[in-house]
Protein backbone atom coordinates (compact mmCIF):
# COMPACT_ATOMS: atom_id res chain seq x y z
CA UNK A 1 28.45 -37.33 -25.37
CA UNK A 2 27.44 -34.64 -27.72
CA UNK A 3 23.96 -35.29 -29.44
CA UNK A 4 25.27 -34.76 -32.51
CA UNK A 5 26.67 -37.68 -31.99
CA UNK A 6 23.63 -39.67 -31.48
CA UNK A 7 20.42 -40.28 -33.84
CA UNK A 8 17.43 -38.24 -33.28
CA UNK A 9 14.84 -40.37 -34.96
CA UNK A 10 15.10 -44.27 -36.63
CA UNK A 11 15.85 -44.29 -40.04
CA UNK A 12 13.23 -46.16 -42.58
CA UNK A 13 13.57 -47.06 -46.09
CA UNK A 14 10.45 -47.80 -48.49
CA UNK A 15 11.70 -51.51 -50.50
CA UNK A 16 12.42 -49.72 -53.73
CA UNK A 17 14.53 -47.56 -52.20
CA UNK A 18 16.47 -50.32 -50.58
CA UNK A 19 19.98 -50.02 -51.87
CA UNK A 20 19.70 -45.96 -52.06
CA UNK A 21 18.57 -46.20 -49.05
CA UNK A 22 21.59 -48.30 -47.21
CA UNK A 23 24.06 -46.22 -49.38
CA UNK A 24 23.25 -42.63 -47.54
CA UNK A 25 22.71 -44.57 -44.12
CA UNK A 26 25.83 -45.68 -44.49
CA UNK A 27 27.50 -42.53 -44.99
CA UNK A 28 25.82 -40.92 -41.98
CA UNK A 29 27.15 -43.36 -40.13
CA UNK A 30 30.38 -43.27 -41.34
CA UNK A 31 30.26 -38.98 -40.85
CA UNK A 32 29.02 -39.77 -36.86
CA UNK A 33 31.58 -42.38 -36.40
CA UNK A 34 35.09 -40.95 -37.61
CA UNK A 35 35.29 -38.42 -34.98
CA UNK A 36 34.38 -41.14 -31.95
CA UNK A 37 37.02 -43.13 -33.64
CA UNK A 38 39.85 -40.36 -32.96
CA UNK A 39 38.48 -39.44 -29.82
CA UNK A 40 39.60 -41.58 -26.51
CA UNK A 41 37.24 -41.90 -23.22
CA UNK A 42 39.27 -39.51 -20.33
CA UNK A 43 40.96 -42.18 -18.65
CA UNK A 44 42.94 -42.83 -21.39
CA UNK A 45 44.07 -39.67 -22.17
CA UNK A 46 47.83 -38.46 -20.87
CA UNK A 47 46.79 -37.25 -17.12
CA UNK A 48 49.28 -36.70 -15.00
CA UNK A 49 48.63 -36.59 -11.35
CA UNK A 50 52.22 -35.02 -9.66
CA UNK A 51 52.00 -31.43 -9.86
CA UNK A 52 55.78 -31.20 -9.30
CA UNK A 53 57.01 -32.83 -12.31
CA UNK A 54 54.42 -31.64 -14.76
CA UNK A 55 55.22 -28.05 -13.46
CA UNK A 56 58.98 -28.81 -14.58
CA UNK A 57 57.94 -30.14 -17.39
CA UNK A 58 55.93 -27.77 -18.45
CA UNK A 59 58.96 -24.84 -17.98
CA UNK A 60 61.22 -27.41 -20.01
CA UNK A 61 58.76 -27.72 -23.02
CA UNK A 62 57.37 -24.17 -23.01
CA UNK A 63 54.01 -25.72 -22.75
CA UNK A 64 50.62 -24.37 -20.55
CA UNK A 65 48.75 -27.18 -18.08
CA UNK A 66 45.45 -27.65 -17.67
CA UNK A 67 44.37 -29.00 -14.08
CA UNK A 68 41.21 -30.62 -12.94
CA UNK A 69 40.12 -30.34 -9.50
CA UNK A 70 37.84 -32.99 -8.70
CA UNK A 71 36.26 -35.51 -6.34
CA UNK A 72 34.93 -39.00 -7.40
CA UNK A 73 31.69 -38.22 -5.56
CA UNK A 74 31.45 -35.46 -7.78
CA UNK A 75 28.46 -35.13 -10.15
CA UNK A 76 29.63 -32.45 -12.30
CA UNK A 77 33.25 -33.61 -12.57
CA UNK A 78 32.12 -37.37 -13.95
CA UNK A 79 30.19 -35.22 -16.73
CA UNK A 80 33.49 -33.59 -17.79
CA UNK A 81 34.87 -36.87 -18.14
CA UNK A 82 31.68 -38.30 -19.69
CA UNK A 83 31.20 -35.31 -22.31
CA UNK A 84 33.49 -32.84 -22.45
CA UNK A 85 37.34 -34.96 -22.11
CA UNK A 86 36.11 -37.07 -24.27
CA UNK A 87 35.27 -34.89 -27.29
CA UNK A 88 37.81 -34.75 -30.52
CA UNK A 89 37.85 -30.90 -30.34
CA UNK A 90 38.92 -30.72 -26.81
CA UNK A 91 41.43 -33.49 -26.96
CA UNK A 92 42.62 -31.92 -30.10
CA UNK A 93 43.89 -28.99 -27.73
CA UNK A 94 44.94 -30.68 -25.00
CA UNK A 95 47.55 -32.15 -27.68
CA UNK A 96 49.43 -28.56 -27.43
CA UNK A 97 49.34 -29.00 -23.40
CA UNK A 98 50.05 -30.94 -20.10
CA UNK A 99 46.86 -31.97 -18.74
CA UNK A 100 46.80 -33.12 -14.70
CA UNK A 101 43.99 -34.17 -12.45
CA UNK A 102 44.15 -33.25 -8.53
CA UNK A 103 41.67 -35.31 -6.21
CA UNK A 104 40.63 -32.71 -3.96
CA UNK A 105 40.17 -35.63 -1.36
CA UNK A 106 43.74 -36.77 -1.59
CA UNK A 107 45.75 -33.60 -2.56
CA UNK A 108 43.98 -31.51 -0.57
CA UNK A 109 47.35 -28.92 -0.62
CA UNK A 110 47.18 -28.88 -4.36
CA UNK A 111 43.37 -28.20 -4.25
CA UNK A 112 43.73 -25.84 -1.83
CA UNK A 113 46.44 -23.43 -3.74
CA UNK A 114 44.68 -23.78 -7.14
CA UNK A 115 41.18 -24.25 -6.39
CA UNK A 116 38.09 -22.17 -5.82
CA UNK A 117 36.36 -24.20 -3.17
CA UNK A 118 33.79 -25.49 -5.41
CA UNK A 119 33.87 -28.92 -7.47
CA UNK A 120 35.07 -28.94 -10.52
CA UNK A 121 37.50 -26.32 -10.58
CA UNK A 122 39.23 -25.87 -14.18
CA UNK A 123 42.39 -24.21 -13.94
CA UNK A 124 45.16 -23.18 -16.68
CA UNK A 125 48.72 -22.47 -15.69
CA UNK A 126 50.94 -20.40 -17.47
CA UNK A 127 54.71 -22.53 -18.65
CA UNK A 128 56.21 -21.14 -15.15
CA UNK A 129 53.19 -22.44 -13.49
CA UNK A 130 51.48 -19.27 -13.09
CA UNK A 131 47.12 -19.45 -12.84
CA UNK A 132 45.75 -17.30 -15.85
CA UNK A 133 42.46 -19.12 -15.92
CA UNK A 134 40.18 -20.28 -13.47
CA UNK A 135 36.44 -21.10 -13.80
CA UNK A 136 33.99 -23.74 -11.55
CA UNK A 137 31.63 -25.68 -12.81
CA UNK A 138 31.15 -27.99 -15.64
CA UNK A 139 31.45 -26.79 -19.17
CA UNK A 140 30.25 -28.19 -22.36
CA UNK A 141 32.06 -29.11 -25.37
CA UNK A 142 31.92 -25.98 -27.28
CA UNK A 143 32.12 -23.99 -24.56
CA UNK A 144 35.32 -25.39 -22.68
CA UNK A 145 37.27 -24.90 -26.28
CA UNK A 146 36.45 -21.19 -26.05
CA UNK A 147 37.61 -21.20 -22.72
CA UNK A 148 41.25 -22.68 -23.71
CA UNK A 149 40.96 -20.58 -26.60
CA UNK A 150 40.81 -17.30 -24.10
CA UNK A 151 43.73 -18.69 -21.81
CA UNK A 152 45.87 -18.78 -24.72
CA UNK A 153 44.86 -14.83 -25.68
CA UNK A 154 45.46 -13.97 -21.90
CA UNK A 155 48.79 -15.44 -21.97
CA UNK A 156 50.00 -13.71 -24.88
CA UNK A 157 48.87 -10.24 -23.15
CA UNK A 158 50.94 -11.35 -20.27
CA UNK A 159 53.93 -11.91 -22.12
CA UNK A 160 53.29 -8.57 -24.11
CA UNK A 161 52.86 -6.63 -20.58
CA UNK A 162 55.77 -8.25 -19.15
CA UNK A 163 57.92 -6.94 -21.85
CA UNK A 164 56.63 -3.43 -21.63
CA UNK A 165 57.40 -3.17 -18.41
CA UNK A 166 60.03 -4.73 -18.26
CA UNK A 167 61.03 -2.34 -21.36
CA UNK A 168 59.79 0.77 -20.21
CA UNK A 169 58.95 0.41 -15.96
CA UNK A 170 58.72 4.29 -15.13
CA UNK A 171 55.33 4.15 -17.09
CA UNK A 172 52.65 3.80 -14.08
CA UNK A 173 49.97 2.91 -16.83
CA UNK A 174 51.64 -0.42 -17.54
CA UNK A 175 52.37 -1.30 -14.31
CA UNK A 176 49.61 -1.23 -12.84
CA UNK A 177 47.81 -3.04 -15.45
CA UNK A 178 50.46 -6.02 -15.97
CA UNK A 179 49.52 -6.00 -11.47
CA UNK A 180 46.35 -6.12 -12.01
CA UNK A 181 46.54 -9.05 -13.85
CA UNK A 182 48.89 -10.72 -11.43
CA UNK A 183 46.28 -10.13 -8.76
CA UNK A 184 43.41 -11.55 -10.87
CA UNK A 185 45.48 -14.44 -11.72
CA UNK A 186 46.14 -14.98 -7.78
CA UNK A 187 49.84 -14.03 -7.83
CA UNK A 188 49.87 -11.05 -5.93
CA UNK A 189 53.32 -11.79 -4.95
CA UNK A 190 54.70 -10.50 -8.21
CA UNK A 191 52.35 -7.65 -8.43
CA UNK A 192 53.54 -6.48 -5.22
CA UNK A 193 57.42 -5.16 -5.64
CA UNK A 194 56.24 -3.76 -8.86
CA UNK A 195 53.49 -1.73 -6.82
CA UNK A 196 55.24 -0.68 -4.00
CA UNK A 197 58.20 0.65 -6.37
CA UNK A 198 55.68 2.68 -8.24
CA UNK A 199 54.32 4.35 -4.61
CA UNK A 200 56.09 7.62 -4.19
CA UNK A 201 55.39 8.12 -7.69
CA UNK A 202 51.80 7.15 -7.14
CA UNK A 203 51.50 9.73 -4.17
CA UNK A 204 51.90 12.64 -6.45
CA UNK A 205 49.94 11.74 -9.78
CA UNK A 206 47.98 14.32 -11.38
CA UNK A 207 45.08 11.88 -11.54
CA UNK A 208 42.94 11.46 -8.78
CA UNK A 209 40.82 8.27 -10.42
CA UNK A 210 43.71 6.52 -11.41
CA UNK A 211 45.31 7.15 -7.91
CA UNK A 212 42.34 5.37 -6.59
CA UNK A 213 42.96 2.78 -8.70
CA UNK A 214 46.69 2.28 -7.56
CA UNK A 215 45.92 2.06 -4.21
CA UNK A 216 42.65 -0.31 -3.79
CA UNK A 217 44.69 -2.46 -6.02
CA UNK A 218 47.56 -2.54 -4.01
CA UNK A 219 45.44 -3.21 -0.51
CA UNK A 220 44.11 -5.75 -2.32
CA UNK A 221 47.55 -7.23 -3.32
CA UNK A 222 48.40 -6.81 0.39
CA UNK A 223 45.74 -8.98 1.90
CA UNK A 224 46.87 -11.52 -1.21
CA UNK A 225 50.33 -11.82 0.25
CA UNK A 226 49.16 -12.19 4.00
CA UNK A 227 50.20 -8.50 4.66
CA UNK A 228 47.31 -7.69 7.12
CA UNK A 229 48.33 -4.44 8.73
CA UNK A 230 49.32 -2.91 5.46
CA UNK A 231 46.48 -3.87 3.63
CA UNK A 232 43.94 -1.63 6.33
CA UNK A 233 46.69 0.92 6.15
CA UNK A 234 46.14 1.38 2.54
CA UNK A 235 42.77 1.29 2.37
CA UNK A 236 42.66 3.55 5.40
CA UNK A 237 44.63 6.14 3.20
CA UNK A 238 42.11 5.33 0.21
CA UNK A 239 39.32 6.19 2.53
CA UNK A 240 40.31 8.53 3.82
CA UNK A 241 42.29 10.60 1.05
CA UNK A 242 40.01 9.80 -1.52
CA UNK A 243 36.05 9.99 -0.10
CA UNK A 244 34.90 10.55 -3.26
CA UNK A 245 36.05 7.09 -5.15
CA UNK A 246 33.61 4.82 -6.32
CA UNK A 247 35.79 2.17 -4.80
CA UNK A 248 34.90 3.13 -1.60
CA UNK A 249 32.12 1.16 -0.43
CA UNK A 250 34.35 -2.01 -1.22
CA UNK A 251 37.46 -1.18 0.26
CA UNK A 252 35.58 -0.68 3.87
CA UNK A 253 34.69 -3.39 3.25
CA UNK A 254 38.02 -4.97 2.34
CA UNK A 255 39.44 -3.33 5.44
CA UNK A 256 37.42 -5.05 7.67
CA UNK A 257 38.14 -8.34 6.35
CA UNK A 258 41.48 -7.82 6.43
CA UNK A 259 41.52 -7.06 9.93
CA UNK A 260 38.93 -10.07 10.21
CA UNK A 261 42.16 -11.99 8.36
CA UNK A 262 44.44 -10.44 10.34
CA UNK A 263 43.22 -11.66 13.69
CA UNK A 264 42.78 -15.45 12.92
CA UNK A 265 46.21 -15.10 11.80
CA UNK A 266 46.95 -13.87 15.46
CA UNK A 267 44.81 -17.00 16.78
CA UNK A 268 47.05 -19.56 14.40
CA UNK A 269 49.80 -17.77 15.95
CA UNK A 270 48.65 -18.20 19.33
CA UNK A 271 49.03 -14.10 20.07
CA UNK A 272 45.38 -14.78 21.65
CA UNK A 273 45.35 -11.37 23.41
CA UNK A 274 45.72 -9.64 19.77
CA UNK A 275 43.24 -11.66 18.16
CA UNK A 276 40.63 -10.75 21.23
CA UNK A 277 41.86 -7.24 20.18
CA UNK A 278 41.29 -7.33 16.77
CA UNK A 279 38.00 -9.49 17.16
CA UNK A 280 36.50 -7.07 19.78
CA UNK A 281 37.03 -3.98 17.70
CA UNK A 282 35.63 -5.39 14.57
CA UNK A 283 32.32 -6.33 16.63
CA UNK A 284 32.21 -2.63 17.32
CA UNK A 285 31.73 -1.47 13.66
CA UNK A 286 28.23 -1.04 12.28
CA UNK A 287 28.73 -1.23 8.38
CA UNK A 288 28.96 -4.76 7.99
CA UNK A 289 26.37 -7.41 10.59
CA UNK A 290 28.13 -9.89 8.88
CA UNK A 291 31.75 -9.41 9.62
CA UNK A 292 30.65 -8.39 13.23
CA UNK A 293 28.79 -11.22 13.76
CA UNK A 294 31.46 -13.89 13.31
CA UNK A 295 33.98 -11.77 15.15
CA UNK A 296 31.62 -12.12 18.02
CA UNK A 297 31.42 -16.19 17.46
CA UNK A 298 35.33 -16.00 17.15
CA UNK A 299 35.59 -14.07 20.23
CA UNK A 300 32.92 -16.38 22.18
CA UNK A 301 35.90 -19.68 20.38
CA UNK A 302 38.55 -17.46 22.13
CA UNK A 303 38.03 -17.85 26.00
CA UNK A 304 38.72 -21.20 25.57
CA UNK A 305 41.73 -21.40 23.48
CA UNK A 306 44.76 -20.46 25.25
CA UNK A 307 43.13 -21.42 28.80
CA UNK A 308 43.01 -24.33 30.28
CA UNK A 309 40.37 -26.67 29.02
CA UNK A 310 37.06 -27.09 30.77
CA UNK A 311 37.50 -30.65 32.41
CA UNK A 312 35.50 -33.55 31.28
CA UNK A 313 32.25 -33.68 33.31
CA UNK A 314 30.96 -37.46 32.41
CA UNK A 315 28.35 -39.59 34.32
CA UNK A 316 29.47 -43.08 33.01
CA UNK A 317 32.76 -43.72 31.31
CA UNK A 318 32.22 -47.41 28.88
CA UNK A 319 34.49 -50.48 29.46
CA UNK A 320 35.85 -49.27 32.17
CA UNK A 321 37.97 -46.64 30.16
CA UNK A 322 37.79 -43.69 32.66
CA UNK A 323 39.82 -40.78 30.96
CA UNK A 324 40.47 -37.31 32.76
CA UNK A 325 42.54 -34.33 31.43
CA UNK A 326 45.32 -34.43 33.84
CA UNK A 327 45.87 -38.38 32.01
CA UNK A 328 46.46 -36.93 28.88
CA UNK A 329 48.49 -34.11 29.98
CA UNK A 330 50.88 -33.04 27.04
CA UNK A 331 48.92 -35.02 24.34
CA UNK A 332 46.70 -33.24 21.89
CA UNK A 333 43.53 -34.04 22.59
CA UNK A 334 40.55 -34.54 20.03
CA UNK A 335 37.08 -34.79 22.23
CA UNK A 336 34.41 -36.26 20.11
CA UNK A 337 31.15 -35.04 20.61
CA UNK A 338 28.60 -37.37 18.94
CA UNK A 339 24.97 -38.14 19.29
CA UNK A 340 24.04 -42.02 18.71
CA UNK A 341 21.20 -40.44 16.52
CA UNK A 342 23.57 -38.73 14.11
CA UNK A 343 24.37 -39.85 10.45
CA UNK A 344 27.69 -37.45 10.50
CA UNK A 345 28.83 -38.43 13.49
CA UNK A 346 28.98 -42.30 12.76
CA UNK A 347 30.79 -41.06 9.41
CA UNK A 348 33.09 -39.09 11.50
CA UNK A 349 34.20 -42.49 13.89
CA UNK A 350 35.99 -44.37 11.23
CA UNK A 351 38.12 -41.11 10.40
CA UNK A 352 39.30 -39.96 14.06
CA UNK A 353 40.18 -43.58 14.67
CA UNK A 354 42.22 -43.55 11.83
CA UNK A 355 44.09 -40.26 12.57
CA UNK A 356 44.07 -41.36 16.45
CA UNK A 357 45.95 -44.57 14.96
CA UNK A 358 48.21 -42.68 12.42
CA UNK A 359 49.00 -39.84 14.99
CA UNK A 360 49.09 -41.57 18.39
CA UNK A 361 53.06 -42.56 18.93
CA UNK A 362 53.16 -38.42 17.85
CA UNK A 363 51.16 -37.39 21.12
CA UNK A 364 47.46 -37.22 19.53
CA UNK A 365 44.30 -39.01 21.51
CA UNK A 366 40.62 -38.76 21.34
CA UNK A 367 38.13 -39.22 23.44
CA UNK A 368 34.35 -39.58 23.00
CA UNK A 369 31.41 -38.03 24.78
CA UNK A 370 28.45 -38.98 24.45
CA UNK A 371 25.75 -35.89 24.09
CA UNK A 372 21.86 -35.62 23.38
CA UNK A 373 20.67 -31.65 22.86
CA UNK A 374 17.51 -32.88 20.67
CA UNK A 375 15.50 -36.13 21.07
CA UNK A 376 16.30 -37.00 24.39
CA UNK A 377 14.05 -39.67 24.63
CA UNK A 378 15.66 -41.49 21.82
CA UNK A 379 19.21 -41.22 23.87
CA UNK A 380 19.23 -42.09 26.87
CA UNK A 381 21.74 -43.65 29.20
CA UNK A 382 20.87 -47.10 28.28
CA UNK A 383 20.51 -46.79 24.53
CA UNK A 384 23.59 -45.32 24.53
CA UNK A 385 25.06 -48.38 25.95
CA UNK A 386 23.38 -50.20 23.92
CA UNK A 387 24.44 -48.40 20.68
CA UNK A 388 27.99 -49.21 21.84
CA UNK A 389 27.85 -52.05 22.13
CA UNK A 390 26.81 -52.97 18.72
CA UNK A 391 29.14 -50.41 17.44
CA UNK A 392 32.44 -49.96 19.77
CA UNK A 393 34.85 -47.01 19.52
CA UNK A 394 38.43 -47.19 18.95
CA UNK A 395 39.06 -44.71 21.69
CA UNK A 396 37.55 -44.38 25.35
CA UNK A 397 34.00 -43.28 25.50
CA UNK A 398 31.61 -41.46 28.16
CA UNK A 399 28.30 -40.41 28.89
CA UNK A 400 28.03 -36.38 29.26
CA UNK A 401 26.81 -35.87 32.52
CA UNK A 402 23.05 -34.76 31.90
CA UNK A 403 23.85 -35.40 28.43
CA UNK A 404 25.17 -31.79 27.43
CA UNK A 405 27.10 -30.74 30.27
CA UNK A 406 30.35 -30.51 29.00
CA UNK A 407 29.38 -30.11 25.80
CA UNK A 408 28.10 -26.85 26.43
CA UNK A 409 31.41 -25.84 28.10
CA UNK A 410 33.08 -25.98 25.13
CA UNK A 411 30.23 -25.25 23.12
């Protein structure tokens, strides 16, 4: 709670003050009180938790939603229910709005589209469930009513953008300002017919700065929509057309992380020989360690996937639950590398016996291996066997044979 809502220091009275005295105390308190009395604690307030009907809702009622991403383990997030939901000002604007909460745990889809990666994540959609706002962290009182405040001033540019352009499209100005707003708000699928429509136009301008402009926005609105090999193109062209742009230094940047994007896509797609393409030739380039570097762990990921996979090497199988590759032929296969020593890996059992469970008339199986790469002496063979016995596994379970073989094949 706010401490304005809370005494500072305890009231005294002298005794021939007495009924002065209990008069003014009694009209602080009734001053402190009246807003508490309005105000609700969070759970009670109106949250929705299906993104699909408030998102309808919202179109039908011509209304903006306010979503909280958050996790019960969450520190920050039980303060925004603790101080900030519950204050009269901020429930006094969530009056004019739909107001949902997303469990990042549970709806991780939801989280994932709207969120920033980071816990809480405050978000404000536009009526047709468009993201103009989007901040992490928790906010005070004062300062999250500012913040609605601003969403409701960025939506009303919007609309008046939309209708210029929509008025008047041939002028480039507007466009690529009502696009660049798209793209901040995450929605560079409608910035992107308006930009390429705008291109030929764009090639020709006058202004060299403002062609700059056009064009790192538009490989950024490229890599936005998934359009790898366009987005390098363009900032190829920027690069290369336009050496003296302040933008520069970012968009070679931007280029190589589209590429970077680019080539994981290939891996998801299982086009392995493209992605070993793309991966080696971003390894080559010197401007950014960084980008290199985790090409080169990619690369290292890649002569495993799409190969056949290293076969189990394991000393000791437990319970007599001898597993080989060729067993589980056509299954997918989760191996488990734990070490008995490991707080995440015991946190990790109960989960992969659950999916194992869920998953298992659908083809999936797991299988444990046992592994020690530090503090050998703490895991050997028989305290392994030991450990296992106290705590069995849902799923067959060997010893790596000299504790790490295996594992480093796959490793």
């Amino acid at each position: 709670m706010n401490t304005s809502n809370s005494f500072n220091s305890i009231l005294q009275y002298a005794p021939e003050r007495h009924t002065m005295k209990i008069i003014s105390t009694g009209l602080i308190l009734l001053c402190l009180v009246c807003p508490v009395l309005w105000a609700v604690e969070s759970s009670e307030l109106p949250w929705e938790r299906d993104i699909d009907a408030v998102l309808t809702a919202a179109k039908a009622d011509n209304k903006m939603v306010f979503m909280d991403i958050y996790a019960d383990w969450c520190g920050p997030c039980r303060m925004m229910d603790s101080e900030t939901f519950v204050n009269a000002a901020v429930q006094k604007k969530f009056e004019s709005m739909l107001i949902i909460k997303v469990d990042a745990d549970v709806n991780v889809a939801v989280a994932s589209k709207y969120g920033t990666g980071s816990l809480p994540t405050l978000v404000v959609l536009t009526p047709d469930g468009m993201p103009i706002l989007t901040e992490a962290g928790y906010q005070a009182p004062e300062q999250f009513v500012a913040w609605l405040d601003s969403a409701s001033e960025k939506l009303d540019r919007f609309r008046k953008l939309e209708a210029d352009v929509k008025a008047n499209p041939e002028n480039l100005e507007q466009v690529v300002e009502l696009s660049t707003e798209y793209a901040m708000a995450h929605q560079s699928d409608r910035a992107l017919p308006l930009l390429e429509k705008i291109r030929p136009a764009m090639e020709i301008h006058i202004n060299s700065d403002f062609q700059g402009r056009y064009f790192y926005l538009l490989g950024v609105v490229y890599l936005g929509t998934d359009n790898f090999e366009e987005s390098a193109d363009t900032f190829g062209h920027l690069i290369e057309q336009f050496p003296e742009d302040y933008r520069l230094e970012h968009a070679q940047r931007l280029l190589y992380q589209g590429q970077f994007m680019g080539a994981q896509a290939a891996v998801e797609e299982e086009r392995y020989d493209a992605a070993r393409a793309g991966f080696q030739k971003l390894t080559e380039q010197k401007l950014h360690a960084d980008i290199a570097d985790e090409a080169e762990r990619r690369l290292k990921a890649l002569k495993i996937l799409g190969n056949k996979a290293p076969e189990l090497m394991v000393q000791e199988w437990l319970d007599d639950n001898k597993t080989t590759l060729a067993d589980l032929k056509g299954k997918v296969v989760l191996v488990d590398f734990f070490q008995i020593i490991c707080p995440g890996c015991k946190d990790a059992k109960p989960k992969i016996e659950a999916l194992r469970n869920k998953y298992k008339d659908d083809g999936l199986e797991a299988v444990g291996l046992a592994v020690a790469f530090e503090l050998q002496d703490s895991q050997k063979p028989e305290r392994i066997r030991e450990y296992l016995h106290e705590n069995p596994y849902g799923y067959p379970i060997g010893i790596d044979t000299e504790q790490d073989t295996t594992f480093a094949r796959y490793n």
